[in-house]
Protein backbone atom coordinates (compact mmCIF):
# COMPACT_ATOMS: atom_id res chain seq x y z
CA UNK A 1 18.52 -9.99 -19.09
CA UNK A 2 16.25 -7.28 -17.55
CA UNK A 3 13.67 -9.09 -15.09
CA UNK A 4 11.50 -7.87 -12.40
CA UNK A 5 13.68 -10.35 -10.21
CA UNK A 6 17.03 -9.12 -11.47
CA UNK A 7 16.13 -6.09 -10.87
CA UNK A 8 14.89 -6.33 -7.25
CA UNK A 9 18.03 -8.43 -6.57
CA UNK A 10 20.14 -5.27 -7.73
CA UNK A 11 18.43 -3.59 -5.01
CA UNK A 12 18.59 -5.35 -2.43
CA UNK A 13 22.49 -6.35 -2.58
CA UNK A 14 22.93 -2.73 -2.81
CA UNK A 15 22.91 -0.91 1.08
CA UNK A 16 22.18 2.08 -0.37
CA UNK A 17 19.44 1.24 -2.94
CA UNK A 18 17.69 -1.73 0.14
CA UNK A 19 17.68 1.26 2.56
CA UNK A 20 16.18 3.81 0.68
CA UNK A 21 13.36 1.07 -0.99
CA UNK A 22 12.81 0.13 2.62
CA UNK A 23 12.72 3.47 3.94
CA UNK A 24 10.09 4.27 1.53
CA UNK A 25 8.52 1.33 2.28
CA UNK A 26 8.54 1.87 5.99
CA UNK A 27 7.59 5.39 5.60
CA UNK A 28 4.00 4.49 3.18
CA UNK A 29 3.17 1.97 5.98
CA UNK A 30 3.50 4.12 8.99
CA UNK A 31 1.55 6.25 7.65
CA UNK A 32 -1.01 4.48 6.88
CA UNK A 33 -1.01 3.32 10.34
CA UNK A 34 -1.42 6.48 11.36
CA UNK A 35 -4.29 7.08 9.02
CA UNK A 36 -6.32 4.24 10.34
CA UNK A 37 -5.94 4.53 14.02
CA UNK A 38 -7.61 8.17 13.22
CA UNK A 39 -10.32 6.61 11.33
CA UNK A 40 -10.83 3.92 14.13
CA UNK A 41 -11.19 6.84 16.60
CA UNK A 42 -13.85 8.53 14.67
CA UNK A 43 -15.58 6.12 13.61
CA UNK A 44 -19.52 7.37 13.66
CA UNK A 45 -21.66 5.85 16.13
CA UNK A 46 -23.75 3.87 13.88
CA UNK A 47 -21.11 2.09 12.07
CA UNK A 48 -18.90 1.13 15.38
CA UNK A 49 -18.57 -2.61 14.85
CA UNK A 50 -16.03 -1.96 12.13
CA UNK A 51 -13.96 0.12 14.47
CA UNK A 52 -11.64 -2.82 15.70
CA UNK A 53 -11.26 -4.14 12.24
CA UNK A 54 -10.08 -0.63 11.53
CA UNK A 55 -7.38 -0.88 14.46
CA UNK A 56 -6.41 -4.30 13.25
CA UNK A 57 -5.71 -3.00 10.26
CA UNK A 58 -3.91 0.27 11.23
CA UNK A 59 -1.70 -2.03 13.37
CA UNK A 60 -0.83 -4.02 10.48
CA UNK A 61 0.18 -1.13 8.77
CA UNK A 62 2.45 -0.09 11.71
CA UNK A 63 3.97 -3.88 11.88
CA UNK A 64 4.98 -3.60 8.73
CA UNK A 65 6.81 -0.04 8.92
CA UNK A 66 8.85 -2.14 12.05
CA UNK A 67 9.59 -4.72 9.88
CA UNK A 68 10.94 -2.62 7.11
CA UNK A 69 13.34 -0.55 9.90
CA UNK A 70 13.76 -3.30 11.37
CA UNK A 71 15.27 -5.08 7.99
CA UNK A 72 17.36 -1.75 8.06
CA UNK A 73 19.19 -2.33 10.96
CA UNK A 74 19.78 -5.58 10.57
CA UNK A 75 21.59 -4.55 7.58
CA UNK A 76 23.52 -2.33 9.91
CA UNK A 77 21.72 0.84 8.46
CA UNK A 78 19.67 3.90 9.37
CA UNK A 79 16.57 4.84 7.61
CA UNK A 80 16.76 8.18 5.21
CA UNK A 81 14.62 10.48 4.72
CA UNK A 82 12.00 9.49 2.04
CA UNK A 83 12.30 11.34 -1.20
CA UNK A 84 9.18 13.91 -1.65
CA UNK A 85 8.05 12.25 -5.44
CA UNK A 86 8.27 8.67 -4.34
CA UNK A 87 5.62 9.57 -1.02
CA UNK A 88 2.60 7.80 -2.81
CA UNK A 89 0.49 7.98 0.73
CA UNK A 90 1.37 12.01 0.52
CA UNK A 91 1.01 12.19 -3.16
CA UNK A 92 -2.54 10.50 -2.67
CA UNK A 93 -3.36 12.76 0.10
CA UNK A 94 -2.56 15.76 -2.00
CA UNK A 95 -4.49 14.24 -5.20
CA UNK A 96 -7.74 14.52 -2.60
CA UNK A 97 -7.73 10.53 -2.85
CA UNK A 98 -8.80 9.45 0.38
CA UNK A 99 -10.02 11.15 3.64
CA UNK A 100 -7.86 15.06 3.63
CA UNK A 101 -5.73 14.66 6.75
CA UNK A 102 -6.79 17.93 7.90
CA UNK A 103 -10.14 15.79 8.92
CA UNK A 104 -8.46 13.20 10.50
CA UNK A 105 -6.74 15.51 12.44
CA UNK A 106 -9.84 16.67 14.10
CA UNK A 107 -12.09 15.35 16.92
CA UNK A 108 -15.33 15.87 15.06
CA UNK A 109 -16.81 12.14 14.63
CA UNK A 110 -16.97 10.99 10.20
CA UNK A 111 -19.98 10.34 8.60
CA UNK A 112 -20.94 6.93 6.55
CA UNK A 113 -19.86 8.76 3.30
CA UNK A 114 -16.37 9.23 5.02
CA UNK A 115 -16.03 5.32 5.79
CA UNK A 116 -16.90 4.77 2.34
CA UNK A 117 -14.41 6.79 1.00
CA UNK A 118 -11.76 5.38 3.64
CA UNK A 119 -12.89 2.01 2.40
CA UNK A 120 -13.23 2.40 -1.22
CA UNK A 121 -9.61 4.00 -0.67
CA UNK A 122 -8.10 1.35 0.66
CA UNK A 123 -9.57 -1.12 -1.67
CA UNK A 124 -7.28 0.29 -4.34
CA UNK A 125 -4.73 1.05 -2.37
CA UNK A 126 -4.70 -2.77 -1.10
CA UNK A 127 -4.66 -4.39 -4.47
CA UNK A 128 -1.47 -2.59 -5.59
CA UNK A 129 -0.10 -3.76 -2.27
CA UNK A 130 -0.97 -7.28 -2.77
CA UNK A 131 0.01 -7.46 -5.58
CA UNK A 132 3.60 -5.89 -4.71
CA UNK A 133 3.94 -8.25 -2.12
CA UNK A 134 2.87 -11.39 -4.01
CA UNK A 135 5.42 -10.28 -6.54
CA UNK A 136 8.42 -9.79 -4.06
CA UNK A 137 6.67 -13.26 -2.29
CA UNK A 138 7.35 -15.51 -5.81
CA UNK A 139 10.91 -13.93 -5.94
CA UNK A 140 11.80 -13.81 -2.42
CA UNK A 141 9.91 -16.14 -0.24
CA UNK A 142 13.11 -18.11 0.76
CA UNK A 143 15.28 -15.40 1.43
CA UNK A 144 16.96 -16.20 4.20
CA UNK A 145 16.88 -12.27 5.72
CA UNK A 146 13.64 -11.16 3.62
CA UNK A 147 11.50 -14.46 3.26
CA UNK A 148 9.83 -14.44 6.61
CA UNK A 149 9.22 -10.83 6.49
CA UNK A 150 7.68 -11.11 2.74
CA UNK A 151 5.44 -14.03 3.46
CA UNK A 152 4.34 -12.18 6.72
CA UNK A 153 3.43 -9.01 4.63
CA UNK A 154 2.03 -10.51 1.57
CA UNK A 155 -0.30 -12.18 3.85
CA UNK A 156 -1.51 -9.06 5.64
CA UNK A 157 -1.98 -7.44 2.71
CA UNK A 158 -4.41 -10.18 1.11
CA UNK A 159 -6.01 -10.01 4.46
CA UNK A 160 -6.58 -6.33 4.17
CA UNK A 161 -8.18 -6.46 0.47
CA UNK A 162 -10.31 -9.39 1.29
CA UNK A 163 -11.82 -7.16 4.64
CA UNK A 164 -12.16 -4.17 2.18
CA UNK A 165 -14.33 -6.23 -0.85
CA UNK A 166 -16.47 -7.60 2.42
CA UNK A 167 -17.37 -4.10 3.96
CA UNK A 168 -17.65 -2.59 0.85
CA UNK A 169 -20.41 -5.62 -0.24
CA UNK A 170 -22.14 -4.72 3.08
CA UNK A 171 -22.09 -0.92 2.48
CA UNK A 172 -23.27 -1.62 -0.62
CA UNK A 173 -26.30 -3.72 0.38
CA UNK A 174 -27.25 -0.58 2.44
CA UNK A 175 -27.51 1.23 0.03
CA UNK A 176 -24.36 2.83 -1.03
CA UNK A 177 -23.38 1.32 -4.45
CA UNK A 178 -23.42 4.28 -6.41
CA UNK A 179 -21.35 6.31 -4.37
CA UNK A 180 -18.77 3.05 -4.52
CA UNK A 181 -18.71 2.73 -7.55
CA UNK A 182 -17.64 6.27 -8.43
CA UNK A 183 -16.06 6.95 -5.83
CA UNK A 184 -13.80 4.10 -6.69
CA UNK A 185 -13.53 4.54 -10.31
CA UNK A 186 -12.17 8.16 -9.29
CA UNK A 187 -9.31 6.86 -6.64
CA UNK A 188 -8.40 3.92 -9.36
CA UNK A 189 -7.97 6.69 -12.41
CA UNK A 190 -5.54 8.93 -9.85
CA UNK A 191 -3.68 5.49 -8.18
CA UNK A 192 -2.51 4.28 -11.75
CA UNK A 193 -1.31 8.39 -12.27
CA UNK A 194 0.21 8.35 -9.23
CA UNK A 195 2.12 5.08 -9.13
CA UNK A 196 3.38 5.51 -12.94
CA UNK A 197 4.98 8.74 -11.39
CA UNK A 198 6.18 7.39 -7.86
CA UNK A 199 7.97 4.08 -9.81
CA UNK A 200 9.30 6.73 -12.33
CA UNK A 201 10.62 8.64 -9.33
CA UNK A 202 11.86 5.46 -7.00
CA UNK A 203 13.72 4.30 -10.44
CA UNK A 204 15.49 7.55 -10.99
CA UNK A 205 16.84 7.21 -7.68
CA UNK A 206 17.96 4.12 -7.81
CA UNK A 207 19.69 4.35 -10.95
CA UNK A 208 21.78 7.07 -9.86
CA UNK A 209 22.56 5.36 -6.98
CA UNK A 210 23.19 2.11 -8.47
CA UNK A 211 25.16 4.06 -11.45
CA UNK A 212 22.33 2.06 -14.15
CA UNK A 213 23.42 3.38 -17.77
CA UNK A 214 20.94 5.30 -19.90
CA UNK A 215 19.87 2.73 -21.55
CA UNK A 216 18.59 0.63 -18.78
CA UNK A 217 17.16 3.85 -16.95
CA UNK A 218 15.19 4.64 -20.58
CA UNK A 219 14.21 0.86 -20.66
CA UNK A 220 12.68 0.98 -17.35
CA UNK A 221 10.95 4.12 -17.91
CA UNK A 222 9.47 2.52 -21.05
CA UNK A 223 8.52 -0.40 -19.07
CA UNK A 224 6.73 1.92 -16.36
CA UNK A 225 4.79 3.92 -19.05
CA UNK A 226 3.98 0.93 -20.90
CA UNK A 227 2.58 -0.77 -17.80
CA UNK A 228 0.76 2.77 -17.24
CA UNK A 229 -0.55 3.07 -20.76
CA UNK A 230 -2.76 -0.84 -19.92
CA UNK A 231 -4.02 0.71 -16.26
CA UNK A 232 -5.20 3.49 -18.44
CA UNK A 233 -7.23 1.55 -20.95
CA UNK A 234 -7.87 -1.73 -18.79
CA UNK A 235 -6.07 -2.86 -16.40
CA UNK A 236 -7.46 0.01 -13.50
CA UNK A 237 -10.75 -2.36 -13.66
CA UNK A 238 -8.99 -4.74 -11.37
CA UNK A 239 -9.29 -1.97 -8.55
CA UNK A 240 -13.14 -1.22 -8.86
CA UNK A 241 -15.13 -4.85 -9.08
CA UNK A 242 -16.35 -6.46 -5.85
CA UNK A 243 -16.65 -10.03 -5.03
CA UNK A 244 -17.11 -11.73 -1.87
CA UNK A 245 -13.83 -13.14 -0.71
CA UNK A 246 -12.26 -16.21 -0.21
CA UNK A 247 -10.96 -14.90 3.13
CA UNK A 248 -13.90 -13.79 5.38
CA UNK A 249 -14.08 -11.43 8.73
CA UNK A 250 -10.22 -11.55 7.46
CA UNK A 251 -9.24 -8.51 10.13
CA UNK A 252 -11.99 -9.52 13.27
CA UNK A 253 -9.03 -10.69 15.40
CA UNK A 254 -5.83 -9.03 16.88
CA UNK A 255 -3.15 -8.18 15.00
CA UNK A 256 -0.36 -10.89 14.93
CA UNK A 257 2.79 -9.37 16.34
CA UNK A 258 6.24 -9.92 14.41
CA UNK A 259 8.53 -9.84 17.66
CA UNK A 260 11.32 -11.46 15.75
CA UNK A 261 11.82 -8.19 13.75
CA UNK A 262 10.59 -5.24 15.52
């Protein structure tokens, strides 16, 4: 039978499929550290109290890319390089989703509109994570090489989309609930795009490593465009309301290290 856990079990008893899907993962996360220790630095003036909850969350990001090549070489692998159509932190980048990294790149300081982007951003970005990692969390949160490292992550990641529906409340409270609201409804429309194309991509590759037959490539695929096809006509709503979380001032401490795997 064909199940979201068989499936991620095929993976990961693979070494070739588990290093690649954690090579990718490694890679998005880096990244996004990356991303957010920029935006920390930039930060305008007037909006410098979210600065360190900025940092905490860029070194989140960069705790979990350890952890993922860190899961790697435990396995007694090396990370490869990351495929070019399953890069869905590039593929964002390029879709103008997000703050251009030719800006972040610069030493000029943002403006308010650029933390709102940044933020609306991320609060997409952050529910397809959390939801990932709750996923992988049902499946694997015993696993006696993964289960710390899921739970750890899955955590993080509700953390980071609880901070995200709280700054975006306050923004919006200021002021700025118009240029939320679209500017969300614009990164939701490309995420659901871009995901449907990265999952086609990662499942490609891992059905030609894992030698799947046609017929459970093509029932994938289905699966993916199916999944799509709701995003499209519902399901993308998920990634534009706000509500006031559960979880609040989720990212105004330090980051909590992970020195058992990195």
């Amino acid at each position: 039978m064909l199940s979201a856990k068989s499936l991620f079990q095929e993976i990961l008893d693979n070494d070739e499929s588990f290093r690649l899907f954690c090579s990718i993962a490694a890679s998005g996360e880096s990244q996004g550290g990356w991303e957010n220790g920029r935006i920390a630095a930039l930060v305008p003036v007037t909006e410098r109290d979210i600065a360190p909850k900025v940092v905490r969350h860029g070194a989140d990001e960069d705790k979990h890319g350890r952890i993922f090549n860190a899961l790697i070489k435990k396995r007694g692998l090396t990370p490869v390089d990351v495929p070019q159509d399953t890069d869905y932190t590039m593929l964002l980048e390029r879709r103008g989703i997000g703050l251009a990294h030719d800006k972040l790149h610069r030493d000029e300081p943002l403006t308010v509109q650029d933390i709102v982007t940044y933020l609306a951003h991320s609060r997409v970005t952050e529910q397809r994570a959390s939801e990932q990692m709750r996923l992988l969390r049902r499946y694997f949160a015993d696993h006696p090489d993964l289960g710390r490292a899921v739970r750890m992550i899955s955590n993080d990641e509700d953390n980071h989309l609880a901070y995200c529906h709280e700054e975006l409340l306050r923004f919006a409270y200021a002021g700025h609930g118009r240029a939320i609201q679209r500017t969300l409804e614009q990164c939701a429309l490309a995420e659901i795009r871009i995901y449907r194309d990265v999952s086609l991509a990662v499942m490609a590759h891992m059905g030609r490593i894992l030698g799947w037959p046609k017929a459970k490539s093509a029932a994938l695929a289905a699966g993916i465009h199916a999944v799509y096809a709701y995003e499209r006509a519902f399901g993308w709503r998920r990634m534009v309301s706000l509500a006031m979380p559960e979880r609040r001032d989720a990212l105004g401490g330090p980051a909590t290290a992970a020195p058992e795997f990195a």
